[in-house]
N, C-alpha and C. Protein backbone atom coordinates (compact mmCIF):
# COMPACT_ATOMS: atom_id res chain seq x y z
N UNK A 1 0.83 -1.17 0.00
CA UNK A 1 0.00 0.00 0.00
C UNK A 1 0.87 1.23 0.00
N UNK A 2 0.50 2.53 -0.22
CA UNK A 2 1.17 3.48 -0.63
C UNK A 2 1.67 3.89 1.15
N UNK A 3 0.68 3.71 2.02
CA UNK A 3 1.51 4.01 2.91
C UNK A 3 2.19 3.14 3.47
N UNK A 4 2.87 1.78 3.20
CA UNK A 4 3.58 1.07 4.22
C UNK A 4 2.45 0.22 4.65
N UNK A 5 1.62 -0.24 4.54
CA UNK A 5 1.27 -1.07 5.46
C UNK A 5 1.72 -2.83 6.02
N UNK A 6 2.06 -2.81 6.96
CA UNK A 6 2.41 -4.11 7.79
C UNK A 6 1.69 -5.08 6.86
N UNK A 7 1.94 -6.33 6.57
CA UNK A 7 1.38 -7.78 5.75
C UNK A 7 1.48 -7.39 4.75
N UNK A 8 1.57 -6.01 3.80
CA UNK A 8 0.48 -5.66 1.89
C UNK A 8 2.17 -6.39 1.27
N UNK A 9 1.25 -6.69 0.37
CA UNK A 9 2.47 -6.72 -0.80
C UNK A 9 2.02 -6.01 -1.80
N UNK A 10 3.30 -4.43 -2.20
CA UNK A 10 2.99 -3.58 -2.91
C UNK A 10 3.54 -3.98 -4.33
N UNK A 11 3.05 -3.57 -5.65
CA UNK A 11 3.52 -3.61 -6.87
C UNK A 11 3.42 -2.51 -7.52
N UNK A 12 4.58 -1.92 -7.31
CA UNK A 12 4.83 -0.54 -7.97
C UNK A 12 4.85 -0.49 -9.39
N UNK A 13 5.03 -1.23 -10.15
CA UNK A 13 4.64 -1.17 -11.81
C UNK A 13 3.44 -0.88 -12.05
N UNK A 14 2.81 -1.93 -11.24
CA UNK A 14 0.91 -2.32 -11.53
C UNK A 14 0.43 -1.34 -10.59
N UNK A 15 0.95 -0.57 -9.51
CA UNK A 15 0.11 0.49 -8.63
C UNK A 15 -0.93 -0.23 -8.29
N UNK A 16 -0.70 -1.46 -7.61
CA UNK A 16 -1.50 -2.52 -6.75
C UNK A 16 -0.89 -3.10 -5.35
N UNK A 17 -2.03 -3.40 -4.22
CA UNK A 17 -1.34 -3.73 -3.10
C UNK A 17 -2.40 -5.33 -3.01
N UNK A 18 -1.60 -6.30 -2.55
CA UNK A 18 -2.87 -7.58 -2.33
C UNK A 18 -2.83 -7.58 -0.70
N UNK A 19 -3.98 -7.42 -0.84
CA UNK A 19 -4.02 -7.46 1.15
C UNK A 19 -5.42 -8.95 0.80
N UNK A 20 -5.38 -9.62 1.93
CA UNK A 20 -6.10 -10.47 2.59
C UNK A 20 -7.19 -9.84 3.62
N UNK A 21 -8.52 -9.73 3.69
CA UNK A 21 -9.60 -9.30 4.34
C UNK A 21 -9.83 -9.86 5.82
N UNK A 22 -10.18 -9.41 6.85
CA UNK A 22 -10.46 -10.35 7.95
C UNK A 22 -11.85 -10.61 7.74
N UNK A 23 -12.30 -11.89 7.82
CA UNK A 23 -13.68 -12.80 7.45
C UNK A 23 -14.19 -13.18 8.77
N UNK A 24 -15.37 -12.74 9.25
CA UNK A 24 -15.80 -13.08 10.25
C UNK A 24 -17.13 -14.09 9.99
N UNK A 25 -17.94 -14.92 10.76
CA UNK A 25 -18.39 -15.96 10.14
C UNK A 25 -19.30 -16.10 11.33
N UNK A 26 -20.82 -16.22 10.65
CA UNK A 26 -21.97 -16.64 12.00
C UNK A 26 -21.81 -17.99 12.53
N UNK A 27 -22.16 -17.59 14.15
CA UNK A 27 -22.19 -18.89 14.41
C UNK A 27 -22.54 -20.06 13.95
N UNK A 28 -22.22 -21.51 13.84
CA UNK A 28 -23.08 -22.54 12.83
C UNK A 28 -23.45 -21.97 11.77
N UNK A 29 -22.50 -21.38 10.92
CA UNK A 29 -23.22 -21.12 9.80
C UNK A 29 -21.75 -21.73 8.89
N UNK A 30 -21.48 -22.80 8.29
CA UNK A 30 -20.66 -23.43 7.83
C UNK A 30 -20.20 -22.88 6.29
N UNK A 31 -21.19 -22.35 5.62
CA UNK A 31 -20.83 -21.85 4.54
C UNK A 31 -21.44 -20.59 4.24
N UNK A 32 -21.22 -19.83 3.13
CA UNK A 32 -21.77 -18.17 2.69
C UNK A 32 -22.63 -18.30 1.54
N UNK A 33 -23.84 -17.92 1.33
CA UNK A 33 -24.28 -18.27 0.17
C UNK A 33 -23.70 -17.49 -0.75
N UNK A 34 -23.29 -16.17 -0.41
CA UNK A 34 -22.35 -15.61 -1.73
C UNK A 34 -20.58 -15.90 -2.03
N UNK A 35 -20.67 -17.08 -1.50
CA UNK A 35 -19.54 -17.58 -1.60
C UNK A 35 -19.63 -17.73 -2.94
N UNK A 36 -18.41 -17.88 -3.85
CA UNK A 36 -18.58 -18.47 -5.50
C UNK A 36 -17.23 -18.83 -5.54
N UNK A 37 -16.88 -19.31 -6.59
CA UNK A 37 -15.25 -19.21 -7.42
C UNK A 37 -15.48 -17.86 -8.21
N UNK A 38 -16.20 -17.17 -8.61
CA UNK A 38 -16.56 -16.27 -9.02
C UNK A 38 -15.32 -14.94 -8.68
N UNK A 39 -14.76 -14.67 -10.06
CA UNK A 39 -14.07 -13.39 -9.64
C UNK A 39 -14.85 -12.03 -9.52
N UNK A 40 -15.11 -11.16 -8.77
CA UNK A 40 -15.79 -9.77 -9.09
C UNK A 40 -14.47 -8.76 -9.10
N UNK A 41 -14.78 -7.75 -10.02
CA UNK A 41 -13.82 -6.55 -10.58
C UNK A 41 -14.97 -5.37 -10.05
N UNK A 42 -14.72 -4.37 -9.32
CA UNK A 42 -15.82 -3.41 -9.07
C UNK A 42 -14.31 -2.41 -9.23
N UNK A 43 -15.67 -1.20 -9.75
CA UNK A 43 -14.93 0.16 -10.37
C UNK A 43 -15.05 0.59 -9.03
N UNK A 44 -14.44 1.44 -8.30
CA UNK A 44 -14.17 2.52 -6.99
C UNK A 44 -14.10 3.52 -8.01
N UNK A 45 -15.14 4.48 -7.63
CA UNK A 45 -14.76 6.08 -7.82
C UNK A 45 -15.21 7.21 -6.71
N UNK A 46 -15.14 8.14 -6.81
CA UNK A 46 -15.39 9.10 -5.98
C UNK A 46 -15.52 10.86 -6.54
N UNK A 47 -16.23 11.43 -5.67
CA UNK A 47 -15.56 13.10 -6.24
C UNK A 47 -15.67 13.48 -7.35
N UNK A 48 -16.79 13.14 -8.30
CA UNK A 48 -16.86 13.57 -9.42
C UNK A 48 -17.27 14.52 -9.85
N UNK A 49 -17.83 15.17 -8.92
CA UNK A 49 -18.27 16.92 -8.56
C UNK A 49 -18.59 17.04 -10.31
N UNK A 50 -19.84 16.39 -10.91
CA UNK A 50 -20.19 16.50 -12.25
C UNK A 50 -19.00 16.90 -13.22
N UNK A 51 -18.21 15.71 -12.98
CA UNK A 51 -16.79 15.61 -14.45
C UNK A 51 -16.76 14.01 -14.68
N UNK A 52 -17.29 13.75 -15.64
CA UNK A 52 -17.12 12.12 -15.63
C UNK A 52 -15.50 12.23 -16.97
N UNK A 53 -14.62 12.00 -16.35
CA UNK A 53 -13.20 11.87 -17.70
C UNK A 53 -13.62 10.86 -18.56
N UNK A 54 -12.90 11.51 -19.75
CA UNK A 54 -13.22 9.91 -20.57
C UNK A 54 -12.50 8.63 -20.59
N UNK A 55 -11.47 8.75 -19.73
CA UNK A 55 -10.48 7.62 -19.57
C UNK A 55 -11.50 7.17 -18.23
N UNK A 56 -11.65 6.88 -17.93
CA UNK A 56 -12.74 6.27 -16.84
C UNK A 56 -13.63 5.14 -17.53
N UNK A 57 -14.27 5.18 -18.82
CA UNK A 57 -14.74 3.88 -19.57
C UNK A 57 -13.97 3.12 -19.85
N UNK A 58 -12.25 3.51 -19.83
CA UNK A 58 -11.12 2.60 -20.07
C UNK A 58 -10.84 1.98 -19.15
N UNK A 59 -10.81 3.06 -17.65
CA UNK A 59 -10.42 2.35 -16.43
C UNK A 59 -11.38 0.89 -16.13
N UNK A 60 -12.43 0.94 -16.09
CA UNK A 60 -13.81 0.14 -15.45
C UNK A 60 -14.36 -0.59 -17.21
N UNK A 61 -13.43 -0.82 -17.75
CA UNK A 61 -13.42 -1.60 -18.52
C UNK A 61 -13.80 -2.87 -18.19
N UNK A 62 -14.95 -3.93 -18.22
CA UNK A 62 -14.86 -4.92 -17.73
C UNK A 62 -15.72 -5.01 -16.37
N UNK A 63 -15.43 -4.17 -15.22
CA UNK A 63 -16.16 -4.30 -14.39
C UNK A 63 -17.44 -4.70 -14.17
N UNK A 64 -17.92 -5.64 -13.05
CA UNK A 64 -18.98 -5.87 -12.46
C UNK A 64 -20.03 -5.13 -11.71
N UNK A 65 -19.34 -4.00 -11.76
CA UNK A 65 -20.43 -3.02 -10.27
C UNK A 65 -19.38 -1.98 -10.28
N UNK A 66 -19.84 -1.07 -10.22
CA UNK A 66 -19.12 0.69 -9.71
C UNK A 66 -19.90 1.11 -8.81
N UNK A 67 -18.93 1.55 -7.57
CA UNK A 67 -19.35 2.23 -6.53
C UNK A 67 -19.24 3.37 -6.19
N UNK A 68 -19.36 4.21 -6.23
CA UNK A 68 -18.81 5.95 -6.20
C UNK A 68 -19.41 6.45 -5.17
N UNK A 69 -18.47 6.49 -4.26
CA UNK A 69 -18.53 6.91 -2.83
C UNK A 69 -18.69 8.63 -3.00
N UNK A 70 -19.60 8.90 -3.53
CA UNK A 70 -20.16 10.08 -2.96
C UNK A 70 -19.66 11.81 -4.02
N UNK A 71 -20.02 12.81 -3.60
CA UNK A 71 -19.75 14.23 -4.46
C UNK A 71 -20.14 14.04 -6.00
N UNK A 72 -21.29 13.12 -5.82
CA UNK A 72 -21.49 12.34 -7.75
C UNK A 72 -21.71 13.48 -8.70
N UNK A 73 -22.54 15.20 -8.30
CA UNK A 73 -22.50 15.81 -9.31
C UNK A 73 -23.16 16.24 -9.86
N UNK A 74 -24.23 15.31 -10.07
CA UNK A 74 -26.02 14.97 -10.85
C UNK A 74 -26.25 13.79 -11.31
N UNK A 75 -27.15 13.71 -11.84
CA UNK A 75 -27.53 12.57 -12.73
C UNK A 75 -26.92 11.91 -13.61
N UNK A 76 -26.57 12.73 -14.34
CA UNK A 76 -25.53 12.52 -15.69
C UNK A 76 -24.62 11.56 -15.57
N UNK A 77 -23.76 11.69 -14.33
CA UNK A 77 -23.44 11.03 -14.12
C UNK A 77 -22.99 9.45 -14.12
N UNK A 78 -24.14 9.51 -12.89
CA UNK A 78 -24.46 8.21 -12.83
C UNK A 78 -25.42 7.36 -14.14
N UNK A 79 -25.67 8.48 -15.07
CA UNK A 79 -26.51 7.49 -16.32
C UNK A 79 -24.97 6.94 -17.15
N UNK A 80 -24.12 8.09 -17.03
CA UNK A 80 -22.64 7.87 -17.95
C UNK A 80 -22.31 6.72 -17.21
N UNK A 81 -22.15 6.10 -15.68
CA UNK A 81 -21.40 5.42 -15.25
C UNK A 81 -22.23 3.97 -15.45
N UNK A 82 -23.52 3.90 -15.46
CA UNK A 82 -24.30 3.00 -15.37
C UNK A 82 -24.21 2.31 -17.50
N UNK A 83 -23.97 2.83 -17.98
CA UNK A 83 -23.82 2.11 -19.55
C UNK A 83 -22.11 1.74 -19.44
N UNK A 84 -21.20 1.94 -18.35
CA UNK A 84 -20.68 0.74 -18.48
C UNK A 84 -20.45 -0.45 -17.26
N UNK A 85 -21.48 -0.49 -16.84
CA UNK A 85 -21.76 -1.44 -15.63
C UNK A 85 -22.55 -0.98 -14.75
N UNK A 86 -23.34 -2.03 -13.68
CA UNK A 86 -24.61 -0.96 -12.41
C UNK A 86 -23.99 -0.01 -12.04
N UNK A 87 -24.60 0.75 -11.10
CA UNK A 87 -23.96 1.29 -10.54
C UNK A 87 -24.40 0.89 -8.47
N UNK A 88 -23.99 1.32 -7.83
CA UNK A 88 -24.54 1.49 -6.40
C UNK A 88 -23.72 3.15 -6.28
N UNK A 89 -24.34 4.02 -5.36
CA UNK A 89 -24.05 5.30 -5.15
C UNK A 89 -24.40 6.25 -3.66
N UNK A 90 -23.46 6.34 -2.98
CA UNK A 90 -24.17 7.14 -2.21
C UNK A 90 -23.63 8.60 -2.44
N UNK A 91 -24.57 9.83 -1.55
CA UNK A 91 -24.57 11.06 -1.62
C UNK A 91 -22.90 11.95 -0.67
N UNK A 92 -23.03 12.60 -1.62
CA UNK A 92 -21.60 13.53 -0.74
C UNK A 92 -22.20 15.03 -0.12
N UNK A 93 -21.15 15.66 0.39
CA UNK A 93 -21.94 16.70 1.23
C UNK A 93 -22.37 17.72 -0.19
N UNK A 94 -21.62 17.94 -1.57
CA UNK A 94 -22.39 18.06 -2.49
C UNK A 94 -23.86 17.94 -3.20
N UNK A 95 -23.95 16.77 -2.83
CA UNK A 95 -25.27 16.26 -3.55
C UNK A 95 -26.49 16.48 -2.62
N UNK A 96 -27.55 15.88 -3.40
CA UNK A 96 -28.81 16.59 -2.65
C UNK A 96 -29.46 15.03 -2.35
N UNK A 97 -29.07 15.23 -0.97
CA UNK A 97 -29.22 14.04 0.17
C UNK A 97 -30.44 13.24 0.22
N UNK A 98 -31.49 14.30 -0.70
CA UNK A 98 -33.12 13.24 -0.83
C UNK A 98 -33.09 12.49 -2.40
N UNK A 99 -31.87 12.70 -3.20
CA UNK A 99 -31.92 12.21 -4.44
C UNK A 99 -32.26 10.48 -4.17
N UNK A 100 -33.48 10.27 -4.66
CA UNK A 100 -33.38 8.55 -3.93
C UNK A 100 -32.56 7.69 -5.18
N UNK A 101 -31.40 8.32 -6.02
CA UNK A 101 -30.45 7.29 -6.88
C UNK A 101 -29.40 7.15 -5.70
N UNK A 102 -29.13 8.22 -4.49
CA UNK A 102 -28.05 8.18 -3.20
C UNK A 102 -28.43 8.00 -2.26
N UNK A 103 -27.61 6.73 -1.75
CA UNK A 103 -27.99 6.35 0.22
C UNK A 103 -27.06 7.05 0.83
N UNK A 104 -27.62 7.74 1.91
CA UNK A 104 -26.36 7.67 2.84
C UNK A 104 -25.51 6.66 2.63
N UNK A 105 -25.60 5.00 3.00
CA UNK A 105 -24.52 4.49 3.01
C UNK A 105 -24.92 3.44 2.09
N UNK A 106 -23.62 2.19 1.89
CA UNK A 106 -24.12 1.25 0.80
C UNK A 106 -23.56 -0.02 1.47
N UNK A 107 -24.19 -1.01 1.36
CA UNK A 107 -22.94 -2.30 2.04
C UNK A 107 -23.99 -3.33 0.75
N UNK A 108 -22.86 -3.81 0.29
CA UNK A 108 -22.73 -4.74 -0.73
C UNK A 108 -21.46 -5.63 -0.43
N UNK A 109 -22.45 -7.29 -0.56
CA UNK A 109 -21.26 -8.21 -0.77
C UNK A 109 -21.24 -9.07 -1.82
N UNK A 110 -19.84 -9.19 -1.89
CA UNK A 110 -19.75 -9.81 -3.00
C UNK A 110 -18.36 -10.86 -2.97
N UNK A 111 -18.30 -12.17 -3.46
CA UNK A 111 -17.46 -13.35 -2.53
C UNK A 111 -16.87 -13.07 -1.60
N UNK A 112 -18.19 -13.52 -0.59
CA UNK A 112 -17.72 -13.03 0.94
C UNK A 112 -17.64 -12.06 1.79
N UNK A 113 -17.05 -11.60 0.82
CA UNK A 113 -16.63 -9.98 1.33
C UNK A 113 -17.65 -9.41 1.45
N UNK A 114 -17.45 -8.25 2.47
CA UNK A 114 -18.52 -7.53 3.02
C UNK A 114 -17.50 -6.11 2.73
N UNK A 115 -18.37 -5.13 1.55
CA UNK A 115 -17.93 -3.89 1.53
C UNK A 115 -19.00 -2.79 1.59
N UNK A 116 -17.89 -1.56 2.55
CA UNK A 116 -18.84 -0.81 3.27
C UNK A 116 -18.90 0.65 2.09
N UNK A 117 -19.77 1.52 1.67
CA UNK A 117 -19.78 2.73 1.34
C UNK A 117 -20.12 3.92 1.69
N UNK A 118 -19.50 4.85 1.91
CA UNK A 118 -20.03 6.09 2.40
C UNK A 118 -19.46 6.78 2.15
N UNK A 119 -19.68 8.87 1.92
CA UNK A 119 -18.61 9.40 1.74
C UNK A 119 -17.93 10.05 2.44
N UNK A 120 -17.90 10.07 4.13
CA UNK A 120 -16.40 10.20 4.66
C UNK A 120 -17.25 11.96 5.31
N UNK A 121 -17.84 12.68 4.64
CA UNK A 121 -18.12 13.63 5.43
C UNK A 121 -18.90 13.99 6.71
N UNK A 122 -19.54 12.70 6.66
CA UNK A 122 -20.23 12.67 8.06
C UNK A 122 -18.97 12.27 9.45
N UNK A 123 -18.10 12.51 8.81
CA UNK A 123 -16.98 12.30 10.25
C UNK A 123 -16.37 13.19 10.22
N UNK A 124 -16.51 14.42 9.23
CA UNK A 124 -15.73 15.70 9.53
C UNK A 124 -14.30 15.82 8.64
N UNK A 125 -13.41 15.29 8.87
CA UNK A 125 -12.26 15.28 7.79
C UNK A 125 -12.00 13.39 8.21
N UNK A 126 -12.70 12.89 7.38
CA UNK A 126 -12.44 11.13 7.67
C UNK A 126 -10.37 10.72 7.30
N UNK A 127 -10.63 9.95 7.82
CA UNK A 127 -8.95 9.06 7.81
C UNK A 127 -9.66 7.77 7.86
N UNK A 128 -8.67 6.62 7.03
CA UNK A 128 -9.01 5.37 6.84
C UNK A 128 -9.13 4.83 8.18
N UNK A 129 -8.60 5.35 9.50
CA UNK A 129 -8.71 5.05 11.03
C UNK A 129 -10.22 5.05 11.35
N UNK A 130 -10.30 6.45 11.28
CA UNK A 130 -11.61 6.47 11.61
C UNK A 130 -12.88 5.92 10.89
N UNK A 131 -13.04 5.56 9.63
CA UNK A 131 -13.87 4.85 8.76
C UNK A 131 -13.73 3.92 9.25
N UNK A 132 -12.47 2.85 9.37
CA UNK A 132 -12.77 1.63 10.14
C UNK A 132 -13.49 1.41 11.45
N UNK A 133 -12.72 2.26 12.22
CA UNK A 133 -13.39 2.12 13.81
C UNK A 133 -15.12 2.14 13.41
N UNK A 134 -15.52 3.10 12.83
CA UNK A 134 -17.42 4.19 12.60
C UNK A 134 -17.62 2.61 11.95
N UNK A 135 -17.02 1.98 10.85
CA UNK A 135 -17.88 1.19 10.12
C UNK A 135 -17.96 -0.41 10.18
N UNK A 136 -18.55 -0.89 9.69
CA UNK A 136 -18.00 -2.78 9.73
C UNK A 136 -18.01 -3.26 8.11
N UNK A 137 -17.56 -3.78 8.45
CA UNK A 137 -16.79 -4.40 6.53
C UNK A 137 -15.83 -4.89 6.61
N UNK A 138 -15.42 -5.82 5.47
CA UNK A 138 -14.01 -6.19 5.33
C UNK A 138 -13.24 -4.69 4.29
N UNK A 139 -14.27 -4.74 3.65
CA UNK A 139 -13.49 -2.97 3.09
C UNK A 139 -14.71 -2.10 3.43
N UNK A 140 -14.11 -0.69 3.59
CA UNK A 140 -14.35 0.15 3.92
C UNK A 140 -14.04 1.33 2.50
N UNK A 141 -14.75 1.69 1.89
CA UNK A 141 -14.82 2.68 0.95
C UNK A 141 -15.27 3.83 1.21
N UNK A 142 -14.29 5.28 0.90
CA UNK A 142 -14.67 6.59 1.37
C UNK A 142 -14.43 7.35 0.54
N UNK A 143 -15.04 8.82 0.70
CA UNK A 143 -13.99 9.81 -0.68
C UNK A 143 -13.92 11.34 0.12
N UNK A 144 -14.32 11.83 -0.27
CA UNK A 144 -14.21 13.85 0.23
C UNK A 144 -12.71 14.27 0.53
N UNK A 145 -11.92 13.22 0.83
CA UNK A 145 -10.68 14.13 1.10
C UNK A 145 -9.98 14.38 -0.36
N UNK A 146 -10.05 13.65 -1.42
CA UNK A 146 -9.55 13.41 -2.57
C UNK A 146 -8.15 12.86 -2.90
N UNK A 147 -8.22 12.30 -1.68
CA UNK A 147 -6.91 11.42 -1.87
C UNK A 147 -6.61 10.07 -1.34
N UNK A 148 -6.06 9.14 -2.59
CA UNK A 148 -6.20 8.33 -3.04
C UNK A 148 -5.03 7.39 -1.61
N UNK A 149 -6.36 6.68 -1.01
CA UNK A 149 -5.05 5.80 -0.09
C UNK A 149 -5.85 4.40 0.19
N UNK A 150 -5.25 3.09 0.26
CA UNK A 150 -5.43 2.10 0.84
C UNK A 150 -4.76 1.65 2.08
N UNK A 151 -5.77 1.46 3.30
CA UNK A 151 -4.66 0.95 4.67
C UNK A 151 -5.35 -0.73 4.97
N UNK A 152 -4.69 -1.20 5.21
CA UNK A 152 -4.32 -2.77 5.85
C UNK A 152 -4.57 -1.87 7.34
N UNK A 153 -6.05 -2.33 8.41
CA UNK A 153 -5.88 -2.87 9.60
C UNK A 153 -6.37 -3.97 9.82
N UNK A 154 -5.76 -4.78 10.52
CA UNK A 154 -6.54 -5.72 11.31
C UNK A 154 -7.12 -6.57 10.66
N UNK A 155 -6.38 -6.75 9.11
CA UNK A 155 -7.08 -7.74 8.63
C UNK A 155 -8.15 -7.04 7.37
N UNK A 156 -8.56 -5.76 8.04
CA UNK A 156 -9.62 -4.87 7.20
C UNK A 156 -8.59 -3.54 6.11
N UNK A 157 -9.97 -3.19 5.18
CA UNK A 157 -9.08 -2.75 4.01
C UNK A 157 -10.14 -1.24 4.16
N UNK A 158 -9.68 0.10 4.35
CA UNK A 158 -10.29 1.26 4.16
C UNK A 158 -9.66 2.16 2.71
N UNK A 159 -10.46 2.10 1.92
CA UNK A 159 -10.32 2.68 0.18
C UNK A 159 -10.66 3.95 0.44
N UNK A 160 -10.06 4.83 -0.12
CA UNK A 160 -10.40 6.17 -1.30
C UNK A 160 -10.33 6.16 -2.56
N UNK A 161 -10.91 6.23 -3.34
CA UNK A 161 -10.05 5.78 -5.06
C UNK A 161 -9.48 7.21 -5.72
N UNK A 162 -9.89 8.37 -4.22
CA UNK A 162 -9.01 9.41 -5.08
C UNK A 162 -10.00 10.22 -5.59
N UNK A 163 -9.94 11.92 -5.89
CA UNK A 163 -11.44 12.17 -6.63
C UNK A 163 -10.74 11.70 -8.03
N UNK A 164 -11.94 11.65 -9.23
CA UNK A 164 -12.15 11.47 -10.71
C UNK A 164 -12.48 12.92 -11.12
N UNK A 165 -13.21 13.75 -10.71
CA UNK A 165 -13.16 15.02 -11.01
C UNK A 165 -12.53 16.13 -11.25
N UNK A 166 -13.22 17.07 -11.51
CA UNK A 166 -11.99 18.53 -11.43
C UNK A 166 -11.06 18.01 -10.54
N UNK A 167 -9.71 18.64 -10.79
CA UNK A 167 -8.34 18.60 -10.26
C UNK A 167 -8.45 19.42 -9.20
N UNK A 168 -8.25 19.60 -7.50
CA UNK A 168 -8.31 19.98 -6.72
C UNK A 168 -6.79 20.06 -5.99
N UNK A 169 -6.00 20.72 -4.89
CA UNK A 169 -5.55 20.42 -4.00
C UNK A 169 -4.33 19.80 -4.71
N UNK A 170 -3.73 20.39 -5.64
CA UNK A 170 -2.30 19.49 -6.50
C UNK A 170 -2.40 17.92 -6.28
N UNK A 171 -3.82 16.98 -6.61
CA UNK A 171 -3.42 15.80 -6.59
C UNK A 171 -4.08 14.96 -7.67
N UNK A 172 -3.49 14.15 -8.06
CA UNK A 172 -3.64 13.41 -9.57
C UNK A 172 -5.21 13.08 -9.22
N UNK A 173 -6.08 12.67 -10.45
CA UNK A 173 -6.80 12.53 -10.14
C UNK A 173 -7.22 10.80 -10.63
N UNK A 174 -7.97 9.77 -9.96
CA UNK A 174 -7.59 8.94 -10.01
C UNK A 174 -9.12 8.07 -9.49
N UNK A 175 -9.32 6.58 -9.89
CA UNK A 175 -10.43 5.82 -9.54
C UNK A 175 -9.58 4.53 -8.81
N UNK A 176 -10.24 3.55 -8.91
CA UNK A 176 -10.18 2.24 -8.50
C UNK A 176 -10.22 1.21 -8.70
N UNK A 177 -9.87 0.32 -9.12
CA UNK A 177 -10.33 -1.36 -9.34
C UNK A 177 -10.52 -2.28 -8.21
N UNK A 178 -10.92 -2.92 -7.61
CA UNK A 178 -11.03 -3.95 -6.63
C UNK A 178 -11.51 -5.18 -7.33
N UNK A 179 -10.58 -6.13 -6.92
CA UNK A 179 -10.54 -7.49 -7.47
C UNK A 179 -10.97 -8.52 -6.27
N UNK A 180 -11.73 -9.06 -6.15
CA UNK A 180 -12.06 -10.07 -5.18
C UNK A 180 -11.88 -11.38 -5.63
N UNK A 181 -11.04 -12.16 -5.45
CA UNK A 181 -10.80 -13.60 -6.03
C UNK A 181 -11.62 -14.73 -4.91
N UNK A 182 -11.63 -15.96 -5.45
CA UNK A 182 -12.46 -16.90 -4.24
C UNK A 182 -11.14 -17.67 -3.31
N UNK A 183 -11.23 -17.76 -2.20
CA UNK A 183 -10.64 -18.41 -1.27
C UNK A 183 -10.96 -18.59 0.48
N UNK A 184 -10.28 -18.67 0.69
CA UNK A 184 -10.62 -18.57 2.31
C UNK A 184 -9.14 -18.22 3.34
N UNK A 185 -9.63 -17.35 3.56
CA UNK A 185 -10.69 -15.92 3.13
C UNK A 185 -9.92 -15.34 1.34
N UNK A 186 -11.38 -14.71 0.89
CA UNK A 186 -10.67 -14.56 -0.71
C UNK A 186 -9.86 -13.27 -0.58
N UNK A 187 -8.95 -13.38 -1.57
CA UNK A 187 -7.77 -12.32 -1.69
C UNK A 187 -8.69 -11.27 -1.99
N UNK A 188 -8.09 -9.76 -2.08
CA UNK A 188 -8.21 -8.48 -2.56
C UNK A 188 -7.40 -7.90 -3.26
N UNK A 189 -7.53 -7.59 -4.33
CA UNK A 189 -6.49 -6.66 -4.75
C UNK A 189 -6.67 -5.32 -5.02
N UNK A 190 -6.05 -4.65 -4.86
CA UNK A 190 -6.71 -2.72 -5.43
C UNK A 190 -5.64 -2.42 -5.66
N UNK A 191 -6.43 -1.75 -7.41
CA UNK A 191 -5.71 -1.11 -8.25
C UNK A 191 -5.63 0.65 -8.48
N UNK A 192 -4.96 1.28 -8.01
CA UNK A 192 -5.32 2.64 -8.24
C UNK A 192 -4.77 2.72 -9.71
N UNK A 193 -5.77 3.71 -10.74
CA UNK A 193 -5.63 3.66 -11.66
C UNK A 193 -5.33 5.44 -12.03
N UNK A 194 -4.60 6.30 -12.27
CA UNK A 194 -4.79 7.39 -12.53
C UNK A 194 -5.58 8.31 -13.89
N UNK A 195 -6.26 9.17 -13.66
CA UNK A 195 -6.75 9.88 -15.07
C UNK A 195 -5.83 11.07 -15.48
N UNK A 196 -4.85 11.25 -14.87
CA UNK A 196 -4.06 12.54 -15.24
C UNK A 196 -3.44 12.27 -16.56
């Protein structure tokens, strides 16, 4: 991971870290029904403060599901993001909080994995610390700060994919890939992908 994290194995060519998820499991409950061999690819975006780039249909090429944690923009948007895969979406302190296309929050799983969405402003200036502690998931997905970080705690994975929008704050601007493979517990991989 870009910051160091303890267990990741980073790949600086590919601008990928594979972290392992901590899997927690109901009592007597021996198997997951969304267990699969099934690989899922989900697009991470964020911050699009109404700029969808056009390298973004390149990035989420392929993908299964895009999640865009929040500042979406308008509509437009999400109709641009939805012709190249669903979408799921929640609202940023931007957006207009009764739009019913945005939840406050989103939790979608998918092999196994339990991932959390929200966009980070309801904690004031969020850190991947504090998203973990506030949330439960094996990942934790956030955006508003506009910068792009993955942390390894405890087993758990807290995302930004970075904003995709106007250029803010001198920082590249950038989405996400998340790769969920099947195992026990199934791998993760995240890809930060840049649009600059």
């Amino acid at each position: 991971m870009r910051n160091g994290a303890v267990g990741s194995s980073w790949n600086a060519e590919r601008k990928t870290v594979n972290v392992k998820p901590h899997m927690t499991k109901k009592r007597g409950v021996k198997s997951r029904s969304d267990m699969s061999p099934q690989v899922y690819v989900v697009g991470v975006i964020a911050d699009t403060h109404g700029l969808l780039r056009p390298q973004i249909a390149a990035a989420f090429a392929g993908v299964s599901l895009i999640l865009h944690a929040g500042d979406v923009g308008g509509p437009s948007i999400l109709d641009a993001l939805a012709a190249i895969a669903p979408v799921d979406a929640v609202f940023g302190n931007v957006d207009d909080a009764h739009d019913p296309a945005l939840a406050r929050e989103r939790v979608v799983t998918l092999g196994g994995v339990t991932i959390h969405v929200s966009h980070g402003h309801e904690l004031g200036r969020p850190t991947a610390e504090l998203l973990l502690a506030r949330y439960a998931g094996d990942v934790v997905i956030f955006g508003h700060t506009h910068k792009a970080v993955a942390v390894r705690r405890d087993g758990r994975i807290a995302l930004n994919p970075g904003a995709a929008g106007p250029r803010r704050f001198d920082l590249q601007p950038s989405v996400a890939r998340l790769t969920i493979a099947p195992g026990e517990p199934p791998s993760i991989d995240v890809e930060f992908i840049s649009l600059a």
